[in-house]
Protein backbone atom coordinates (compact mmCIF):
# COMPACT_ATOMS: atom_id res chain seq x y z
CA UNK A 1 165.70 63.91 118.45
CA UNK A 2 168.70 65.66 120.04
CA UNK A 3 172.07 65.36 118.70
CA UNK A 4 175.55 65.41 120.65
CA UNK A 5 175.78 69.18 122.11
CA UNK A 6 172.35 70.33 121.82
CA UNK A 7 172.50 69.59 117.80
CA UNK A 8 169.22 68.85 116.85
CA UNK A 9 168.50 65.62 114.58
CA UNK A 10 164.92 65.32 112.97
CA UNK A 11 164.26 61.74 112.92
CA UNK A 12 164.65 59.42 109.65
CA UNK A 13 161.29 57.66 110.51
CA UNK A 14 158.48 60.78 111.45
CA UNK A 15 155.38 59.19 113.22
CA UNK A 16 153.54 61.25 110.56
CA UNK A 17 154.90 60.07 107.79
CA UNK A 18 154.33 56.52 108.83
CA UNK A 19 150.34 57.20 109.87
CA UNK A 20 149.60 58.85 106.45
CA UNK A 21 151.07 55.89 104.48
CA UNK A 22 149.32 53.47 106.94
CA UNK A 23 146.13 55.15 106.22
CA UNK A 24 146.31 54.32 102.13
CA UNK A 25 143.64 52.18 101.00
CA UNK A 26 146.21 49.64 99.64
CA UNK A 27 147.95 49.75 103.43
CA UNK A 28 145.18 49.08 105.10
CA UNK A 29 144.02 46.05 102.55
CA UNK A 30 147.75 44.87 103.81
CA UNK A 31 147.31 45.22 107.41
CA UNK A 32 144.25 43.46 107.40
CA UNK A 33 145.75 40.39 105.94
CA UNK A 34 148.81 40.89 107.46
CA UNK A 35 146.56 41.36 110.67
CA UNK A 36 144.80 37.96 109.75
CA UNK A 37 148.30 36.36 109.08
CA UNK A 38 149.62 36.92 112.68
CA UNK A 39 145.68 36.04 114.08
CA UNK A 40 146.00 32.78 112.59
CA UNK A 41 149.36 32.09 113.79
CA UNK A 42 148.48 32.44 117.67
CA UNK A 43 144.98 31.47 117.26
CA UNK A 44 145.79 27.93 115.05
CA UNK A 45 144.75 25.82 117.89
CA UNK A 46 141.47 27.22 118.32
CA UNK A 47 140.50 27.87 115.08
CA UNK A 48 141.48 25.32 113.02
CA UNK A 49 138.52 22.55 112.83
CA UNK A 50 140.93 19.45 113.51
CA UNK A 51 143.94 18.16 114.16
CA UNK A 52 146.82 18.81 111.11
CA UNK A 53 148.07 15.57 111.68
CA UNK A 54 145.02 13.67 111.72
CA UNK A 55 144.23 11.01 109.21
CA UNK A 56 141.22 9.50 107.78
CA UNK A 57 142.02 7.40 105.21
CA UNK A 58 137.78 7.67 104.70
CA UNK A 59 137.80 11.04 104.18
CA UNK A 60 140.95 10.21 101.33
CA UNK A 61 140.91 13.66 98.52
CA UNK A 62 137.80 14.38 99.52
CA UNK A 63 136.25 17.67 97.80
CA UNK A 64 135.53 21.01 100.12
CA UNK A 65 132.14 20.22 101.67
CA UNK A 66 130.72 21.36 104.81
CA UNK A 67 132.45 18.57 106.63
CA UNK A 68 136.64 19.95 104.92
CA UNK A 69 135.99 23.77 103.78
CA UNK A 70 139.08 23.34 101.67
CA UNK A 71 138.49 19.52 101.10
CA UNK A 72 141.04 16.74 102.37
CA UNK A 73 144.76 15.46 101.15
CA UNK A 74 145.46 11.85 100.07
CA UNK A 75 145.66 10.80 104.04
CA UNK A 76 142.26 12.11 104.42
CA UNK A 77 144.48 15.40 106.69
CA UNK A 78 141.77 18.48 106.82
CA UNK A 79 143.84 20.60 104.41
CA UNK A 80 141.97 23.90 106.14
CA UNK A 81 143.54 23.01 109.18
CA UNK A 82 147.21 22.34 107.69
CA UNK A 83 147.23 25.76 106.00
CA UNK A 84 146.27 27.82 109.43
CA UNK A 85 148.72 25.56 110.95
CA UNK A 86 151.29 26.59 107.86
CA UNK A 87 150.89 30.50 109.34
CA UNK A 88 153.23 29.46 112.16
CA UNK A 89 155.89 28.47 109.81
CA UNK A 90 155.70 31.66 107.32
CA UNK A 91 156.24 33.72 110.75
CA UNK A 92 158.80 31.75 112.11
CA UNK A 93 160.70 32.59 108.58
CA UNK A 94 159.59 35.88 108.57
CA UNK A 95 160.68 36.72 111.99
CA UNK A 96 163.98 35.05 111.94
CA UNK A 97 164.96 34.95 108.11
CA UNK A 98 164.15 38.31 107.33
CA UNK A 99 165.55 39.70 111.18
CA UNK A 100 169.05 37.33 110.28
CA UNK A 101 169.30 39.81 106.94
CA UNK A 102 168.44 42.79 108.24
CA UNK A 103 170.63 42.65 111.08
CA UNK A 104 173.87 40.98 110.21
CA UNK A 105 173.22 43.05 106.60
CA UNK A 106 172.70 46.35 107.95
CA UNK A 107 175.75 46.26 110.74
CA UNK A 108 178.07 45.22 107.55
CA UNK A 109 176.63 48.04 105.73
CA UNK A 110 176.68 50.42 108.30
CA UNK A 111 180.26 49.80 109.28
CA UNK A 112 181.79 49.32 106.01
CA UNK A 113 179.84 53.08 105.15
CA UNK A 114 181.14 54.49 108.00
CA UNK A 115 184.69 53.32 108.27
CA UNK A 116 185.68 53.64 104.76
CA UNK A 117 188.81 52.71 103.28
CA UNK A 118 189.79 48.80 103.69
CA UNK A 119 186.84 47.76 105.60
CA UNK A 120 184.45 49.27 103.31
CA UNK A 121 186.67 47.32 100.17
CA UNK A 122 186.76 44.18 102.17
CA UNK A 123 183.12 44.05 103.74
CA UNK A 124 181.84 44.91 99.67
CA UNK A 125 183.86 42.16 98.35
CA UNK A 126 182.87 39.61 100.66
CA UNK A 127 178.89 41.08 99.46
CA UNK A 128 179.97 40.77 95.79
CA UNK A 129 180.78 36.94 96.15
CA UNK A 130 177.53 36.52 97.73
CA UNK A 131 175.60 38.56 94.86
CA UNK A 132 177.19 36.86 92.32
CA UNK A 133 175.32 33.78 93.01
CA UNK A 134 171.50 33.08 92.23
CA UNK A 135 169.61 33.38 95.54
CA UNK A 136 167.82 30.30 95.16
CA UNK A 137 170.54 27.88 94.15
CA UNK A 138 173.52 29.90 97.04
CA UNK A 139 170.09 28.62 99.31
CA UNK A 140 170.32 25.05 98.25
CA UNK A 141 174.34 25.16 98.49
CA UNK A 142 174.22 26.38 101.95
CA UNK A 143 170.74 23.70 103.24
CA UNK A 144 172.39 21.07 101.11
CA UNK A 145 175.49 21.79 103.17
CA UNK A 146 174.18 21.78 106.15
CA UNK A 147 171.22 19.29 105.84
CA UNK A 148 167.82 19.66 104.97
CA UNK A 149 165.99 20.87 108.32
CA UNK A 150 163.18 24.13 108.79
CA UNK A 151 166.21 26.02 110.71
CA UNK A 152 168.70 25.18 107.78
CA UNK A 153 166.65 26.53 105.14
CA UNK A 154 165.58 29.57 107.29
CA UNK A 155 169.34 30.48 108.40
CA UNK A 156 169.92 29.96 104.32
CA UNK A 157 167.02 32.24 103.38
CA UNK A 158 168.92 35.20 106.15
CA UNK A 159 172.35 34.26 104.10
CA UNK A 160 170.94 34.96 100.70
CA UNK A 161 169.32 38.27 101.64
CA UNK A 162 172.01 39.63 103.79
CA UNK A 163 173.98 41.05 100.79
CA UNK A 164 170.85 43.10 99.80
CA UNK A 165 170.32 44.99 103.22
CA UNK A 166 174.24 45.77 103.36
CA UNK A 167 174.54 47.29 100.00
CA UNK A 168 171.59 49.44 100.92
CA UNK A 169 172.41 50.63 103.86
CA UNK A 170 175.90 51.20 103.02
CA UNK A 171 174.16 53.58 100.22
CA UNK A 172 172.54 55.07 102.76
CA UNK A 173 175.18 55.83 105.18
CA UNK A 174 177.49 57.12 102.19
CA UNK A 175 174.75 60.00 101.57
CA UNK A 176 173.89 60.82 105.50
CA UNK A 177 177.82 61.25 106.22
CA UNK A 178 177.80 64.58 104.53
CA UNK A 179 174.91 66.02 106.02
CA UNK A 180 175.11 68.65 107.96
CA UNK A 181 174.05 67.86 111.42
CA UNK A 182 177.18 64.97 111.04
CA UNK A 183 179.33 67.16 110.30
CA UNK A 184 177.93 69.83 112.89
CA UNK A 185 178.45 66.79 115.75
CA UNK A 186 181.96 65.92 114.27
CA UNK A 187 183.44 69.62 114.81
CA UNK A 188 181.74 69.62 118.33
CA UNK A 189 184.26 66.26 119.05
CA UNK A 190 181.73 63.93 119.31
CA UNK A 191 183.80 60.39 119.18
CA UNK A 192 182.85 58.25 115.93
CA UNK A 193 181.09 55.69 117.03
CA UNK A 194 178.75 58.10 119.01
CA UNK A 195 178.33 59.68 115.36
CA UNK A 196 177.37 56.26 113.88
CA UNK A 197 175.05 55.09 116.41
CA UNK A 198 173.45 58.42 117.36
CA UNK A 199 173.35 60.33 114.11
CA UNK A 200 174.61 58.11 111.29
CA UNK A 201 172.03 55.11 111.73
CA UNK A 202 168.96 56.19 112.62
CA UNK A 203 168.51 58.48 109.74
CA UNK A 204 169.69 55.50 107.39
CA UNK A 205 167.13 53.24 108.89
CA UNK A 206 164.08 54.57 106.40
CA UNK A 207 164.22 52.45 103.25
CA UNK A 208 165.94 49.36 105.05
CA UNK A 209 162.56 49.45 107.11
CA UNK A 210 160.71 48.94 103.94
CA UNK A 211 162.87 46.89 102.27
CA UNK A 212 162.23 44.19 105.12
CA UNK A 213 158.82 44.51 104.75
CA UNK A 214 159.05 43.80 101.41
CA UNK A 215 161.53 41.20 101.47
CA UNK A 216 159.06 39.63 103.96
CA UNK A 217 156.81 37.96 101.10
CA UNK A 218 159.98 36.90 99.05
CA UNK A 219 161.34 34.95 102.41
CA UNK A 220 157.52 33.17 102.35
CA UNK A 221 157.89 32.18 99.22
CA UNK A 222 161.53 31.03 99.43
CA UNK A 223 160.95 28.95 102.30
CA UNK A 224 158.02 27.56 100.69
CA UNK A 225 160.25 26.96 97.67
CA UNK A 226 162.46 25.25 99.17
CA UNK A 227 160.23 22.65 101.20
CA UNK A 228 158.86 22.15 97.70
CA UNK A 229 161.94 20.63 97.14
CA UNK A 230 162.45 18.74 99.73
CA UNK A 231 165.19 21.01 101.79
CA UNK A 232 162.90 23.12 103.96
CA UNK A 233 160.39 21.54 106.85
CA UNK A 234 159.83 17.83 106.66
CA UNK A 235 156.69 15.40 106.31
CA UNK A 236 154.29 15.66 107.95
CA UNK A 237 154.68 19.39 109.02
CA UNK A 238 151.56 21.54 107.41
CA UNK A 239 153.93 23.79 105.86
CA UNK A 240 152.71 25.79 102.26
CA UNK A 241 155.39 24.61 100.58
CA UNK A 242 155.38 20.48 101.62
CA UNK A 243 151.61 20.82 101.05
CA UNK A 244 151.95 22.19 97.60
CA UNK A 245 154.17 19.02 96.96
CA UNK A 246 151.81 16.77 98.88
CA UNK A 247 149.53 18.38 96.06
CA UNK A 248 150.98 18.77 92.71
CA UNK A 249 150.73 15.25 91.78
CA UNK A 250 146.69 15.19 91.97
CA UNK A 251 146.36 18.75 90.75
CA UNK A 252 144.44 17.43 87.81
CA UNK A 253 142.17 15.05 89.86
CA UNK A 254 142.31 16.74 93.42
CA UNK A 255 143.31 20.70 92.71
CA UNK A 256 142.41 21.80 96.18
CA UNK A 257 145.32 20.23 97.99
CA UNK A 258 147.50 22.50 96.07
CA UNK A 259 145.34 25.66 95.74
CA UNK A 260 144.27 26.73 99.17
CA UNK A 261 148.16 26.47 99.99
CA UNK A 262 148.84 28.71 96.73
CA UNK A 263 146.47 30.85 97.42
CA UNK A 264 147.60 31.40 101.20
CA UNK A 265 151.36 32.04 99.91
CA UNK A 266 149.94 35.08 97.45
CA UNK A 267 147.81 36.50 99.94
CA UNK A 268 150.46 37.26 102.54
CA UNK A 269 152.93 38.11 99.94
CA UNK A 270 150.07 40.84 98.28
CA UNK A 271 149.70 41.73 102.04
CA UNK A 272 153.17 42.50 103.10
CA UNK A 273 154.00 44.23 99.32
CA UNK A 274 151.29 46.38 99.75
CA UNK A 275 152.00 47.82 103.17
CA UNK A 276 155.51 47.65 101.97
CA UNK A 277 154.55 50.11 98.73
CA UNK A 278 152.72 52.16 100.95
CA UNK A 279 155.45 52.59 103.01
CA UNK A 280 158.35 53.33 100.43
CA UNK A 281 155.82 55.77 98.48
CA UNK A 282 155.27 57.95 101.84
CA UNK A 283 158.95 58.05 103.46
CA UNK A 284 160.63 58.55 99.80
CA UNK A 285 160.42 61.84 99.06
CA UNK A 286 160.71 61.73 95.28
CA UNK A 287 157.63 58.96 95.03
CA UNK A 288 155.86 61.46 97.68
CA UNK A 289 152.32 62.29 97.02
CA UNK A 290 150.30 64.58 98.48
């Protein structure tokens, strides 16, 4: 991409670089369940063989058979059903949790980078306080605060993983600000913040990209952690994490509530690591393979 005066920038991100690590076998095992994540999320509706919120007390833990695939809860609820519905939820988070991190995170990082001085002190304090807490129990401060709701936990879940994104891109702009096509746009008088949006940023954006895609699986699991608890989406929403409560008290006599759930948690997380492996392997030049 072109710089300020004709200074040319190559960018942080090369379409190249992206298609050979997309091509790995390991990325493409994690698109195509990342791929069947997002299917199931639209398609719920028509896929899903009845209604999540449908009991038949009849039908009460009754084993997978041809009738329940993944067998029924203690309401007689077709669990197969709940856990496509559950997709919606883990995007939802996804989307918002991980977008809430990644963009309050990487405009404190980038700023505090870039300006230096006080505001990089003050901005890296402020991230300090917020690292020196556990990330699950600064979550259940900030949803017990606020009350126990889906959007509470989410917004919590973007809190917790903020400081992350902001110390890395901060890293990041620290080492780009010396480069030489900044300082080649500086001497030309481009203004500052022309510098940081133009040049600065977009060739700090590489390993925030696949931290996010990382961090994608850990927001799953957090929001399924914490309506485990209790704090995240309430009865009777077919999220993972209620229906691996729903389930852990007939594990021994009625394992399926809980497993297909389980199971459904560690196949988007193995998804979303392994395009997120694939990624950080391909654009990081000393894990670079040929």
């Amino acid at each position: 991409m072109s710089g300020a005066a004709g200074i040319t920038v190559a960018p942080a991100v090369p379409e190249a670089a992206l298609w050979r690590a997309l091509r790995r076998p390991g990325a493409r095992v994690g698109l195509a369940i990342a791929g069947l994540f997002v299917v199931l999320t639209f398609a719920g509706p028509w896929i899903a063989p009845y209604d999540p919120y449908d009991q038949d007390l009849s039908s009460a833990l009754s084993p997978p058979s041809a009738e329940h695939l993944f067998g029924a809860d203690q309401y007689g609820r077709d669990i197969l059903s709940r856990v496509i519905y559950g997709t919606r939820t883990a995007l939802i988070a996804i989307i918002v949790a991980d977008g809430i991190a990644l963009v309050t995170g990487g405009a404190l990082g980038l700023v505090a980078g870039f300006a230096g001085g006080r505001v990089d002190a003050a901005v890296m304090r402020l991230v300090d306080v917020l690292l020196a807490f556990p990330y699950l129990l600064l979550a259940l401060i900030i949803v017990a605060a606020l009350g126990p709701s889906l959007t509470n936990c989410i917004l919590a879940i973007g809190v917790i993983y903020t400081p992350q994104y902001a110390r890395l891109m901060r890293g990041q702009v620290l080492a780009v600000q010396s480069a030489d096509f900044v300082w080649a746009a500086r001497s030309v008088g481009a203004r500052p913040l022309r510098v940081m949006l133009r040049h600065v940023l977009p060739n700090s954006l590489s390993p925030v990209l696949v931290m996010a895609t990382l961090q994608a699986g850990s927001v799953v699991v957090e929001t399924a952690g914490l309506s485990f608890l209790g704090l995240g989406a309430q009865p009777p929403s077919p999220d993972w994490g209620a229906l691996l409560a729903d389930g852990h008290s007939y594990f021994l006599t009625a394992w399926w509530i809980a497993t297909f759930p389980g199971l459904a948690i560690f196949l988007v997380v193995l998804g979303f690591n392994l395009v997120g492996d694939a990624l950080r392997d391909q654009l990081d030049p000393r894990r670079r393979t040929q």
